[in-house]
C-alpha atoms as a PDB file:
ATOM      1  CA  UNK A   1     -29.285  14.675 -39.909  1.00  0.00           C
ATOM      2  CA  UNK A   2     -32.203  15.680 -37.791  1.00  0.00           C
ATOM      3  CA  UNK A   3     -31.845  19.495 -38.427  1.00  0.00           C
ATOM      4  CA  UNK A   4     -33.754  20.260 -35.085  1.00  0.00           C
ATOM      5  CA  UNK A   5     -31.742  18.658 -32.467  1.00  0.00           C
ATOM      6  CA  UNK A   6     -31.167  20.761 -29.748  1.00  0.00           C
ATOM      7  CA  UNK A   7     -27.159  21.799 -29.876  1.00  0.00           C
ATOM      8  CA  UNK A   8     -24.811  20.174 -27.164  1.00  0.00           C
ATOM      9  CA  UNK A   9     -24.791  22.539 -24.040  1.00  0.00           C
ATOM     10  CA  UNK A  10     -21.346  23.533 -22.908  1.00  0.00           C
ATOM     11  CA  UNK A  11     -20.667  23.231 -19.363  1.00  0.00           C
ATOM     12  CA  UNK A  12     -18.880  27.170 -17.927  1.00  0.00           C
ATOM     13  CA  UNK A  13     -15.933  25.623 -16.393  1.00  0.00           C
ATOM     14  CA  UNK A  14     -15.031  28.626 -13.395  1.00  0.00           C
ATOM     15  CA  UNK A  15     -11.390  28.538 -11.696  1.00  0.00           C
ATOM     16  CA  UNK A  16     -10.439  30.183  -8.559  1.00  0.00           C
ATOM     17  CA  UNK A  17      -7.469  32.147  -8.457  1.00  0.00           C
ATOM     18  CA  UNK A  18      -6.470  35.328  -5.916  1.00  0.00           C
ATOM     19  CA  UNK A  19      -4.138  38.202  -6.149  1.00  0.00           C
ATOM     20  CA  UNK A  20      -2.281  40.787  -3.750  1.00  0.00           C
ATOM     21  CA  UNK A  21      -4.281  43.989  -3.980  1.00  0.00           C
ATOM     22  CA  UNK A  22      -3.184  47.413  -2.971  1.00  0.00           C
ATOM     23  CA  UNK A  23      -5.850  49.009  -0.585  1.00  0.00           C
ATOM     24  CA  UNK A  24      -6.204  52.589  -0.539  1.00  0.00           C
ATOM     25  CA  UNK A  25      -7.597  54.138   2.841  1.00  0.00           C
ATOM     26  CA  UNK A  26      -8.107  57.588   1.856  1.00  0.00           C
ATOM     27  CA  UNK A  27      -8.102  60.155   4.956  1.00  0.00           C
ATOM     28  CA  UNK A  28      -9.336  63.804   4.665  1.00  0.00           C
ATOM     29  CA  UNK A  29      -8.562  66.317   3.516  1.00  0.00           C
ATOM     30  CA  UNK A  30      -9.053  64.175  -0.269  1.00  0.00           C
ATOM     31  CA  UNK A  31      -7.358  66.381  -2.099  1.00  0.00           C
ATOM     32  CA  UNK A  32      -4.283  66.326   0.567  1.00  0.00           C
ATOM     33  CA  UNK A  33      -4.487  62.729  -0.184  1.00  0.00           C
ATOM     34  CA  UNK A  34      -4.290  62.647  -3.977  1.00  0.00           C
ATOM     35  CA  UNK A  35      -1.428  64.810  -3.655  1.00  0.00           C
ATOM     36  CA  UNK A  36       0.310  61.737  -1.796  1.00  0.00           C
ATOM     37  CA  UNK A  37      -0.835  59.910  -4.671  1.00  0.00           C
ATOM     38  CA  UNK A  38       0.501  61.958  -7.228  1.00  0.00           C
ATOM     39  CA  UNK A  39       3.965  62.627  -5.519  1.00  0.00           C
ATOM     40  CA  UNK A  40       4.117  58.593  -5.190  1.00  0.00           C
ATOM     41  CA  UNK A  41       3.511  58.384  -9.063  1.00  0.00           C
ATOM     42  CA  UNK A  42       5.686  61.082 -10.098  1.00  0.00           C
ATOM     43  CA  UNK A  43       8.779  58.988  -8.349  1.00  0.00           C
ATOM     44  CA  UNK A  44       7.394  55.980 -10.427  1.00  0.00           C
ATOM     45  CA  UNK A  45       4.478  56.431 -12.937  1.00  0.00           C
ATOM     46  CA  UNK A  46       4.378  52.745 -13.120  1.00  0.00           C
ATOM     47  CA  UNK A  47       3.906  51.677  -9.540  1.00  0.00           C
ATOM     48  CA  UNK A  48       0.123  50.821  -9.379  1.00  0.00           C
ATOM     49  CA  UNK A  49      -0.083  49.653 -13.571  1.00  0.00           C
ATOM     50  CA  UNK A  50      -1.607  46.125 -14.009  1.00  0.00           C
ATOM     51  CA  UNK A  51      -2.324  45.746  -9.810  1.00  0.00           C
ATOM     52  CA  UNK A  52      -5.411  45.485  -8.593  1.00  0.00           C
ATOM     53  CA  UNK A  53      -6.860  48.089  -6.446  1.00  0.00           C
ATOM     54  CA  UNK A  54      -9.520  48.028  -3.668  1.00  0.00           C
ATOM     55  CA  UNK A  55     -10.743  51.544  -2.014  1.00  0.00           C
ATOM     56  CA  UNK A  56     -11.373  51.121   1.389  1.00  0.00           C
ATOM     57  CA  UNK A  57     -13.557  54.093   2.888  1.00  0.00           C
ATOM     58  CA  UNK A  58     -14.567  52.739   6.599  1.00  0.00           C
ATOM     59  CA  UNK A  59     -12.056  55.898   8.174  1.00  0.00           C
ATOM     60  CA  UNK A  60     -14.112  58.806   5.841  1.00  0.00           C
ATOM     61  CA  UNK A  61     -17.446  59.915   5.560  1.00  0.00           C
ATOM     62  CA  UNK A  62     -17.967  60.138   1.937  1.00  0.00           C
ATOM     63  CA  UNK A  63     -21.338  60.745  -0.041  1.00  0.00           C
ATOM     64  CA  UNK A  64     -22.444  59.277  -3.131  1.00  0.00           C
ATOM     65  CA  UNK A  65     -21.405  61.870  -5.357  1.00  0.00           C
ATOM     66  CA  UNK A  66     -18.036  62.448  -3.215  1.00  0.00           C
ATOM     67  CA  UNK A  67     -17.207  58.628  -4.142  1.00  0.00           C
ATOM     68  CA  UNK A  68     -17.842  58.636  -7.761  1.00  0.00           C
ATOM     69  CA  UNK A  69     -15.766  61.412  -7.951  1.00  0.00           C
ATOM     70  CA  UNK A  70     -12.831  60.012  -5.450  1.00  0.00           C
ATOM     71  CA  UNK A  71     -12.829  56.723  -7.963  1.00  0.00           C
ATOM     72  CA  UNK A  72     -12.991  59.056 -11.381  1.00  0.00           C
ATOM     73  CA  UNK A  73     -10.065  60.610  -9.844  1.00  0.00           C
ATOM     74  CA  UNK A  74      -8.122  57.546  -9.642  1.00  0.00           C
ATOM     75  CA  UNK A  75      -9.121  56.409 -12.832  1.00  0.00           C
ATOM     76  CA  UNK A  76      -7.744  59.982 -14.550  1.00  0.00           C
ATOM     77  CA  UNK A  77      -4.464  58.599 -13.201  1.00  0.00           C
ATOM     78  CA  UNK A  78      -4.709  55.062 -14.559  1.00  0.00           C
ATOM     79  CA  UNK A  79      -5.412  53.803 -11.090  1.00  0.00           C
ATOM     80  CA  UNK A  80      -8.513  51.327 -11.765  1.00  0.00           C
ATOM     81  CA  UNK A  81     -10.799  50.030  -8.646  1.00  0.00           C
ATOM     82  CA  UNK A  82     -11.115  46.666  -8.544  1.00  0.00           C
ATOM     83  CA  UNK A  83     -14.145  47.127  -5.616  1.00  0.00           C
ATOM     84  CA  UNK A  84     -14.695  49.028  -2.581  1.00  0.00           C
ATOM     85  CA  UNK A  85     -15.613  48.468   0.621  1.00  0.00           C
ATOM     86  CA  UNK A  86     -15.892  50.015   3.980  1.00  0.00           C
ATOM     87  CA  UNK A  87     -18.879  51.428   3.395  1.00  0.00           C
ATOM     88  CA  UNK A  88     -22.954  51.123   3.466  1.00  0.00           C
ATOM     89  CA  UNK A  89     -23.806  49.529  -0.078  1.00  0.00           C
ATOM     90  CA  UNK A  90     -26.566  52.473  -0.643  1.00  0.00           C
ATOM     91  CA  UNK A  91     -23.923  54.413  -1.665  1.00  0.00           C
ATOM     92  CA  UNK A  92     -22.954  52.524  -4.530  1.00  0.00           C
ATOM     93  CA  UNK A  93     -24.579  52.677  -7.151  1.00  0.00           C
ATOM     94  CA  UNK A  94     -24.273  50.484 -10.768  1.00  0.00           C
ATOM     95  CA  UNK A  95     -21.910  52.772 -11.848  1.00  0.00           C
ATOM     96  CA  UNK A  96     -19.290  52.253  -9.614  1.00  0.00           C
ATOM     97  CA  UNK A  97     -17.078  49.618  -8.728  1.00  0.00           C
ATOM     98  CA  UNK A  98     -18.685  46.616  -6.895  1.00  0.00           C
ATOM     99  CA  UNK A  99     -18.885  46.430  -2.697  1.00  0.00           C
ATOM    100  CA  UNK A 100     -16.894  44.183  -1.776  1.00  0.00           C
ATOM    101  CA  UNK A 101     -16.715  42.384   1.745  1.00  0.00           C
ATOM    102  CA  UNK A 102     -14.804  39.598   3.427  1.00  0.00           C
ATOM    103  CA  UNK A 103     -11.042  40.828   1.775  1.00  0.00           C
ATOM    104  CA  UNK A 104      -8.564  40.161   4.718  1.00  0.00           C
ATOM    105  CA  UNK A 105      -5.425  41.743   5.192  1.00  0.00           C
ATOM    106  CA  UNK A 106      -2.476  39.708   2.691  1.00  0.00           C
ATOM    107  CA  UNK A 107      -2.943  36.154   4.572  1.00  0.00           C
ATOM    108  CA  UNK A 108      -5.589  34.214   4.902  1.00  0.00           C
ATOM    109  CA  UNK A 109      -7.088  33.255   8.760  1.00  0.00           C
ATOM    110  CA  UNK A 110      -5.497  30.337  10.322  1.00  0.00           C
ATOM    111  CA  UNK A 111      -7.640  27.878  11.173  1.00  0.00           C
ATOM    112  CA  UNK A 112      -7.207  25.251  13.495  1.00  0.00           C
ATOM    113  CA  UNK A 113      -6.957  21.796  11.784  1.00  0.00           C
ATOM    114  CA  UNK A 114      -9.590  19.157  12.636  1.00  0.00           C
ATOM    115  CA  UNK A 115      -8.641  16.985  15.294  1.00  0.00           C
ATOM    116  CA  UNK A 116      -7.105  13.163  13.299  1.00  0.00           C
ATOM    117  CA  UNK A 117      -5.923  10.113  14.318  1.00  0.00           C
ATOM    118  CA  UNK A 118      -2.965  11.150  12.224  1.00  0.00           C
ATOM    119  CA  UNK A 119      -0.772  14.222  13.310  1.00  0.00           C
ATOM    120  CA  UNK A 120      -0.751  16.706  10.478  1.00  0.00           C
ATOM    121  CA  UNK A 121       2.389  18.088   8.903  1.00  0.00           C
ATOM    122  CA  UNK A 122       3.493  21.254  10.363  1.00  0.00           C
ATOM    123  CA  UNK A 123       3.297  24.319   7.884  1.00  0.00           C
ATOM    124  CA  UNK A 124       6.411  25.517   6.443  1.00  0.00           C
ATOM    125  CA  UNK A 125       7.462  28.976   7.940  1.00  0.00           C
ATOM    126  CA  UNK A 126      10.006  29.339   4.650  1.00  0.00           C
ATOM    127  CA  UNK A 127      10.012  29.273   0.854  1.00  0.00           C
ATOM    128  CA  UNK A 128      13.253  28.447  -1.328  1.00  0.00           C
ATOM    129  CA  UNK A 129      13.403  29.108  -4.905  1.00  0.00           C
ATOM    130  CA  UNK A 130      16.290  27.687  -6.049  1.00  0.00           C
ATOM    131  CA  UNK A 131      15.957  29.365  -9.613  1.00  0.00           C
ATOM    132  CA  UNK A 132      16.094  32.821 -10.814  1.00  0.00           C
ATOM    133  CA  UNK A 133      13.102  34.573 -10.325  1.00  0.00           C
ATOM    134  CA  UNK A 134      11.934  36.191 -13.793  1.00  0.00           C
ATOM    135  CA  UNK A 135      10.606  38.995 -15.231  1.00  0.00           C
ATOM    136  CA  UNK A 136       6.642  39.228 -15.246  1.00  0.00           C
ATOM    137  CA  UNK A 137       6.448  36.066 -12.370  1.00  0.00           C
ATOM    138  CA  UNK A 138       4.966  37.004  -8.906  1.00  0.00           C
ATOM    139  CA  UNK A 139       6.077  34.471  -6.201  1.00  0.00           C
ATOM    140  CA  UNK A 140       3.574  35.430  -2.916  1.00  0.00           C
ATOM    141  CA  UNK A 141       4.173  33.678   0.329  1.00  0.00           C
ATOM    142  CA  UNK A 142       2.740  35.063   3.239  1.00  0.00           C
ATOM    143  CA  UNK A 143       3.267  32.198   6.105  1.00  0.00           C
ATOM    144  CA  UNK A 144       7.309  33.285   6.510  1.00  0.00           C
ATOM    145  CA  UNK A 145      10.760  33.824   4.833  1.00  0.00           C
ATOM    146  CA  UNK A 146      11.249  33.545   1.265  1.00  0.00           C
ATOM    147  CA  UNK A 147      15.018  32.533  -0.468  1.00  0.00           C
ATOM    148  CA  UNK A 148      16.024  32.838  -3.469  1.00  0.00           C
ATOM    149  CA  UNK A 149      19.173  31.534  -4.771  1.00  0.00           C
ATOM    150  CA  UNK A 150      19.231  33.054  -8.036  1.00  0.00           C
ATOM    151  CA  UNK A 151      18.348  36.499  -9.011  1.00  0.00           C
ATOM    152  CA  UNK A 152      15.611  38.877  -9.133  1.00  0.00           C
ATOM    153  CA  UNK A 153      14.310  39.842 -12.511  1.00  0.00           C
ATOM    154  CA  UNK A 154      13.102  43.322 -13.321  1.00  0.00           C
ATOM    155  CA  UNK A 155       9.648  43.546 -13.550  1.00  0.00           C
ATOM    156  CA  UNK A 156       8.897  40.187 -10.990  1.00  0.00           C
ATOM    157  CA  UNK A 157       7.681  40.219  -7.948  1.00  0.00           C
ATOM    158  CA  UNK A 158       8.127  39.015  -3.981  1.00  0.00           C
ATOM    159  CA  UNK A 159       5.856  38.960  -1.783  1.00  0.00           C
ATOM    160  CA  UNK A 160       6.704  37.469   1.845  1.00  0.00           C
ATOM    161  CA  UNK A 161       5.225  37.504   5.103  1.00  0.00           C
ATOM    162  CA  UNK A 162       8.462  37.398   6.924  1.00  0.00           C
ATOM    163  CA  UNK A 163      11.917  38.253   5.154  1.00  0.00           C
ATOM    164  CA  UNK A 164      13.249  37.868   1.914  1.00  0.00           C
ATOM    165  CA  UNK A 165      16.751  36.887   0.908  1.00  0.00           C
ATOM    166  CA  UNK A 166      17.879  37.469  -2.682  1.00  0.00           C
ATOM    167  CA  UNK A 167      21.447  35.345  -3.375  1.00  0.00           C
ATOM    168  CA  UNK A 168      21.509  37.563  -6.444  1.00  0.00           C
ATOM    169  CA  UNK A 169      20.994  40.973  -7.554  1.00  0.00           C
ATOM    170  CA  UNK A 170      17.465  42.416  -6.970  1.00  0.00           C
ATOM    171  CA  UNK A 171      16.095  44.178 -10.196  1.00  0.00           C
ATOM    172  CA  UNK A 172      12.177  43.989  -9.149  1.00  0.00           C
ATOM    173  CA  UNK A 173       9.914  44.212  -6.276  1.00  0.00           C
ATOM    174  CA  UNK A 174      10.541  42.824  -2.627  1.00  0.00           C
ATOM    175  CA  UNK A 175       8.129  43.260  -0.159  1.00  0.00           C
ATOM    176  CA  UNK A 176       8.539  41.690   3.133  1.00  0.00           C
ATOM    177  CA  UNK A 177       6.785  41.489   6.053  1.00  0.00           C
ATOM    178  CA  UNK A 178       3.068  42.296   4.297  1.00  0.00           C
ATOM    179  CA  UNK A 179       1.266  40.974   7.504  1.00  0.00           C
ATOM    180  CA  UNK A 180       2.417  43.731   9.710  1.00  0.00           C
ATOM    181  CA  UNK A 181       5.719  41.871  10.488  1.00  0.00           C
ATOM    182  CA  UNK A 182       7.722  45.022  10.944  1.00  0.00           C
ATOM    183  CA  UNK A 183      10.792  43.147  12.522  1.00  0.00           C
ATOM    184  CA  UNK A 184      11.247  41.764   8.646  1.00  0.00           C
ATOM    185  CA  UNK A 185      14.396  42.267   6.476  1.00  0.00           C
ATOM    186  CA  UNK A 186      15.130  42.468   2.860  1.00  0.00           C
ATOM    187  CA  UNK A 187      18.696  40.917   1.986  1.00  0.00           C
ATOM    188  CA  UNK A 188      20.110  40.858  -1.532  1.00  0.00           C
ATOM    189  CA  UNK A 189      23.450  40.579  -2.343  1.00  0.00           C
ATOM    190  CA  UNK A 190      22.971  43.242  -5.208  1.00  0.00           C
ATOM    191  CA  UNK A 191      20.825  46.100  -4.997  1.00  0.00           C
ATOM    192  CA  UNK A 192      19.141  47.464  -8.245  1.00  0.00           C
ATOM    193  CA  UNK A 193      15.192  47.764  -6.972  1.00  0.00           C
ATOM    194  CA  UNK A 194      12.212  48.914  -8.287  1.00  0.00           C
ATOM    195  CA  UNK A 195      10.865  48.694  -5.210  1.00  0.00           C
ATOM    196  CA  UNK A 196      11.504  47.487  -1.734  1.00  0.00           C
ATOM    197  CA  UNK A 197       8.333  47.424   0.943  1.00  0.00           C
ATOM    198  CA  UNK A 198       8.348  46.026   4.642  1.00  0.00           C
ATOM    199  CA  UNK A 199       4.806  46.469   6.907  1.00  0.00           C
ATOM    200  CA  UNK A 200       3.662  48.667   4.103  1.00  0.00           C
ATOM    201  CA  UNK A 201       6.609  51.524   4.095  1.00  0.00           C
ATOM    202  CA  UNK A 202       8.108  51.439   0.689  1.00  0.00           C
ATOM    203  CA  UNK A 203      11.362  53.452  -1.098  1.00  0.00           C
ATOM    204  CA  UNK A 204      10.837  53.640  -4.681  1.00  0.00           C
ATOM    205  CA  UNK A 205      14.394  53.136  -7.098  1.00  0.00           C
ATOM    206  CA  UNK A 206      13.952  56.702  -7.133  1.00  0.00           C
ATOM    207  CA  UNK A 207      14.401  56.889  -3.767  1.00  0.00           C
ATOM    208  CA  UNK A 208      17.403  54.334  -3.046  1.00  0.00           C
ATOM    209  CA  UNK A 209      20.792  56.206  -2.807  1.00  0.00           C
ATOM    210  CA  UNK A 210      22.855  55.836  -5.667  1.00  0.00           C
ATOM    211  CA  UNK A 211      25.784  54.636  -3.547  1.00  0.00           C
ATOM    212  CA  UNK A 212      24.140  51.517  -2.718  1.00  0.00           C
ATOM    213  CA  UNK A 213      23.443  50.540  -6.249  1.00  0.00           C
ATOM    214  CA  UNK A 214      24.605  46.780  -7.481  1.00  0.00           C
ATOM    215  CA  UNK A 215      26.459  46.333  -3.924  1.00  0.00           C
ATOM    216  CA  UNK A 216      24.922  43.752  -1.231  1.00  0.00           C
ATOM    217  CA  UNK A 217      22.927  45.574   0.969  1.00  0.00           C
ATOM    218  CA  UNK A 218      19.822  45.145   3.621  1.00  0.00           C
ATOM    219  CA  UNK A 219      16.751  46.727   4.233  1.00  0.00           C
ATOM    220  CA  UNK A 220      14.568  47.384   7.825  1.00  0.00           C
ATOM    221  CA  UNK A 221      12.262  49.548   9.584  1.00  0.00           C
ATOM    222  CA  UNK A 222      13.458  52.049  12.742  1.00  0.00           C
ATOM    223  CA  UNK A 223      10.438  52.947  13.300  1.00  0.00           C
ATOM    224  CA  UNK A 224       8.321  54.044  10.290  1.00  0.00           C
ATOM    225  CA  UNK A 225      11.154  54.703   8.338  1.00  0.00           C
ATOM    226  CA  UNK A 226      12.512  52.492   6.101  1.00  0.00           C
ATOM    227  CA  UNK A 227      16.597  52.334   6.415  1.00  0.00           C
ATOM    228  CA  UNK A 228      18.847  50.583   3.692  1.00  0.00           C
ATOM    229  CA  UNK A 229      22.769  50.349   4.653  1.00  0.00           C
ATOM    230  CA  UNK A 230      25.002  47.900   2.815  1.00  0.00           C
ATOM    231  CA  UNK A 231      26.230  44.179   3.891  1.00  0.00           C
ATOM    232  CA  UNK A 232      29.366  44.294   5.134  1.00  0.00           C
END
């Protein structure tokens, strides 16, 4: 055995995958808006664990120094940057979390299909899941509606462009309408949520009346205010 033989080289095999990240836009005065963020985490200490977070600071005029300190803040309250962005890459330094640039807002740009001899299939507007959604799974569809016949696990995840319809109770997150749709619903036929979002206005469990609790009920927006009333 020729002891010398250079060793076999090992190809890096790289996989693409993307996630739904929260985007803070922080507004002055700062410490006026980490007080938003610490009421929101007092109602439910576990709202931002394990989600990837991007800091967008195009609306404020922050220095260096100002920005390390905005991020440390969020880290003291286990909120970790993934990247920000919004702002000129001098002022981030090695330290910090990477720049980041083309992130678009929860769907990606339609593009018009190449002109075929072939027609292509339209895009499906709607999503049915015709089993229970579990706890720990994330089901993100951001061209319409999503169904599900079964239930909705604590600890899972929806994330719809248009509405969502739970056939079961709804333990976990729903979040409708994440591409400014405000005209979208939340159904479920029973109500125990961590967390129900449309356009970006959320209630917390904390925040969802007790008298709606594991009865069918719907959620919308009048306005910027999120209203939850039960099916009749």
């Amino acid at each position: 055995m020729d002891a010398s033989a250079a060793p076999t080289r090992q190809l890096v095999r790289m996989r693409g995958r993307s996630y739904v990240a929260f985007v803070f836009c922080p507004t002055v005065p700062i410490v006026g808006w980490l007080e938003e963020i610490d009421a929101t985490l007092a109602r439910s200490p576990g709202f931002f664990v394990g989600k990837p977070v991007v800091l967008d600071l195009s609306a404020v005029d922050l220095s260096q120094s100002a920005i390390s300190h905005l991020v440390a803040s969020l880290e003291q309250r286990n909120i970790r940057v993934l990247g920000i962005e919004g702002v000129d890459a001098a002022h981030v330094t090695t330290s910090m979390p990477p720049l980041l640039t083309g992130g678009r807002h929860c769907v990606l740009t339609q593009i018009e299909p190449q002109k075929a001899e072939a027609k292509p299939k339209p895009k499906s507007t709607s999503l049915l899941l015709e089993n229970p959604v579990r706890s720990g799974q994330s089901v993100v569809f951001t061209d319409g509606d999503v169904t599900v016949l079964g239930s909705v696990g604590s600890g899972a995840e929806i994330v719809a462009g248009g509405s969502i319809h739970v056939y079961g109770a709804l333990r976990g997150r729903a979040m409708a309408g994440v591409n400014g749709n405000s005209a979208a619903r939340i159904y479920c036929q029973k109500i125990e949520a961590e967390l129900l979002a449309i356009d970006g206005y959320y209630q917390t469990a904390e925040d969802i009346s007790a008298t709606l609790r594991n009865r069918p009920a719907q959620a919308w927006l009048d306005g910027e205010i999120m209203k939850i009333t039960p099916l009749n």
